[in-house]
C-alpha atoms as a PDB file:
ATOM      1  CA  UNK A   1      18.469   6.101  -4.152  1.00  0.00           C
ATOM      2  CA  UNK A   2      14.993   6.554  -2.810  1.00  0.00           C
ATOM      3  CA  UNK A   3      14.136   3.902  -4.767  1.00  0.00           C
ATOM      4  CA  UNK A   4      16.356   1.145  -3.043  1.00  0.00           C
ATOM      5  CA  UNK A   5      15.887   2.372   0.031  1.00  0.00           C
ATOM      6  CA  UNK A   6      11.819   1.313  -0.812  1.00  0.00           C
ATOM      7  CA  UNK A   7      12.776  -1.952  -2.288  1.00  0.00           C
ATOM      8  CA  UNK A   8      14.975  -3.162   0.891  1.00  0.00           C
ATOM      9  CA  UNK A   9      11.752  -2.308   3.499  1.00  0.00           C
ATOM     10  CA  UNK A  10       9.697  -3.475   0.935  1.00  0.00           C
ATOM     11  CA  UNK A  11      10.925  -7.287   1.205  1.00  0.00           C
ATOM     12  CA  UNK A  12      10.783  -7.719   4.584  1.00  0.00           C
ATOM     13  CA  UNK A  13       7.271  -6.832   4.276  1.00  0.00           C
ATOM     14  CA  UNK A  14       4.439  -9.050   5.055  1.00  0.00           C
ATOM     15  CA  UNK A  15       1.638  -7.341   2.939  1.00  0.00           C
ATOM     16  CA  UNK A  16       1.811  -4.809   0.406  1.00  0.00           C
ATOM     17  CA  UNK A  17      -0.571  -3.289  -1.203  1.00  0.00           C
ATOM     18  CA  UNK A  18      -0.259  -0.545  -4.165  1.00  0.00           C
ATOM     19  CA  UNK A  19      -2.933   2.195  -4.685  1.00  0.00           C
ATOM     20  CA  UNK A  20      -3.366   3.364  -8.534  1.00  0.00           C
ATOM     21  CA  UNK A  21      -1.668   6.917  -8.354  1.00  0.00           C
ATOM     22  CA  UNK A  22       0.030   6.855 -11.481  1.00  0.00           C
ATOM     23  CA  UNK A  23      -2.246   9.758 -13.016  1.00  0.00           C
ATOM     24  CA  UNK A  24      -0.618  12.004  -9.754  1.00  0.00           C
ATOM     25  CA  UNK A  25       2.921  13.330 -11.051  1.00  0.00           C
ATOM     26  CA  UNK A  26       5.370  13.633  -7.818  1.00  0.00           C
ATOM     27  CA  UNK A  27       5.525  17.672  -8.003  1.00  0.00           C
ATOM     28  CA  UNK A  28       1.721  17.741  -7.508  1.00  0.00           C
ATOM     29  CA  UNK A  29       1.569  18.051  -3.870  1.00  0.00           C
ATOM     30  CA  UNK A  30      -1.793  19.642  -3.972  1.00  0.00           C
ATOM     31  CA  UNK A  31      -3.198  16.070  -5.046  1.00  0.00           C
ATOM     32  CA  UNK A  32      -2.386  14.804  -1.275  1.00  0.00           C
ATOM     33  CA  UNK A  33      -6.050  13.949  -0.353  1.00  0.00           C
ATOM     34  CA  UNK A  34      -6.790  12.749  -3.446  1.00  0.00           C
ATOM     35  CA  UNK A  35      -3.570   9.755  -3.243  1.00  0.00           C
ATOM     36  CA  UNK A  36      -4.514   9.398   0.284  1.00  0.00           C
ATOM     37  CA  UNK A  37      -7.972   8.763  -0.401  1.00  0.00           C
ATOM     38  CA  UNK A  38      -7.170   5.829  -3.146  1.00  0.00           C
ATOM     39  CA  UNK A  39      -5.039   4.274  -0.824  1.00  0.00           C
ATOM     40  CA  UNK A  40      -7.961   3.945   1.812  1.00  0.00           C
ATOM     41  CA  UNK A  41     -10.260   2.951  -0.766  1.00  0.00           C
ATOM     42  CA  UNK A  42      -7.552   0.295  -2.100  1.00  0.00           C
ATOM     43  CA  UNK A  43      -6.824  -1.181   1.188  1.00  0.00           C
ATOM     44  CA  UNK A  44     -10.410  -1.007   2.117  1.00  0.00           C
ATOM     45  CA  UNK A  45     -10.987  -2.985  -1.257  1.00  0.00           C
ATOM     46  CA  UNK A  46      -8.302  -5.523  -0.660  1.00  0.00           C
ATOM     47  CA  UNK A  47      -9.650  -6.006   2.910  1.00  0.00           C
ATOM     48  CA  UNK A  48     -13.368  -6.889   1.728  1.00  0.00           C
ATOM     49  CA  UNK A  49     -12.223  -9.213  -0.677  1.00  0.00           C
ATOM     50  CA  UNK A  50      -9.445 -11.384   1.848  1.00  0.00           C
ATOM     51  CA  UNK A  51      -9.505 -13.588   4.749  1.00  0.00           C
ATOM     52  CA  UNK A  52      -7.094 -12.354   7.472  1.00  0.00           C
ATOM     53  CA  UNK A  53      -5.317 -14.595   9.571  1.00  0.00           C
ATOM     54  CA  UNK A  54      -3.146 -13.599  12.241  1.00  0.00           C
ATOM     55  CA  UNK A  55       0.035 -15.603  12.792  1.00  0.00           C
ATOM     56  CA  UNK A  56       2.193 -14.899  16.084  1.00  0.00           C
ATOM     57  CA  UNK A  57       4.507 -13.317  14.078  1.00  0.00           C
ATOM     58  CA  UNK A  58       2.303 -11.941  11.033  1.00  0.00           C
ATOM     59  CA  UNK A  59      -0.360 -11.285   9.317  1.00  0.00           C
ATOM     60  CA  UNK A  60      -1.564 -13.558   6.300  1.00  0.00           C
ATOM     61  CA  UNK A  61      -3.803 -12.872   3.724  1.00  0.00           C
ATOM     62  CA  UNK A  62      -5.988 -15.765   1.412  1.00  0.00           C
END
């Protein structure tokens, strides 16, 4: 159910980006920093390597 839920916000959205935490299993909640850190370093990644532009109603990445 979760799963749907994701997928409905997820196409209405205008950028999405998906960190690498397949190696951390759901149950391992003591891996928090760790999956919050890769997604900071993957959006920090994605940022260096794009061109934002910012629409009136969005923002686009080239």
């Amino acid at each position: 159910m979760k799963y749907e839920i994701a997928n409905l916000k997820i196409k209405d959205a205008d950028i999405i980006i998906t960190p690498d935490t397949v190696y951390i299993v759901t149950l391992e909640i003591y891996r928090g920093k760790k999956a919050i850190l890769e997604g900071y370093k993957t959006v920090k990644d994605v940022l260096s390597k794009s061109k934002i532009y910012r629409c009136p109603d969005k923002v686009v990445l080239s």
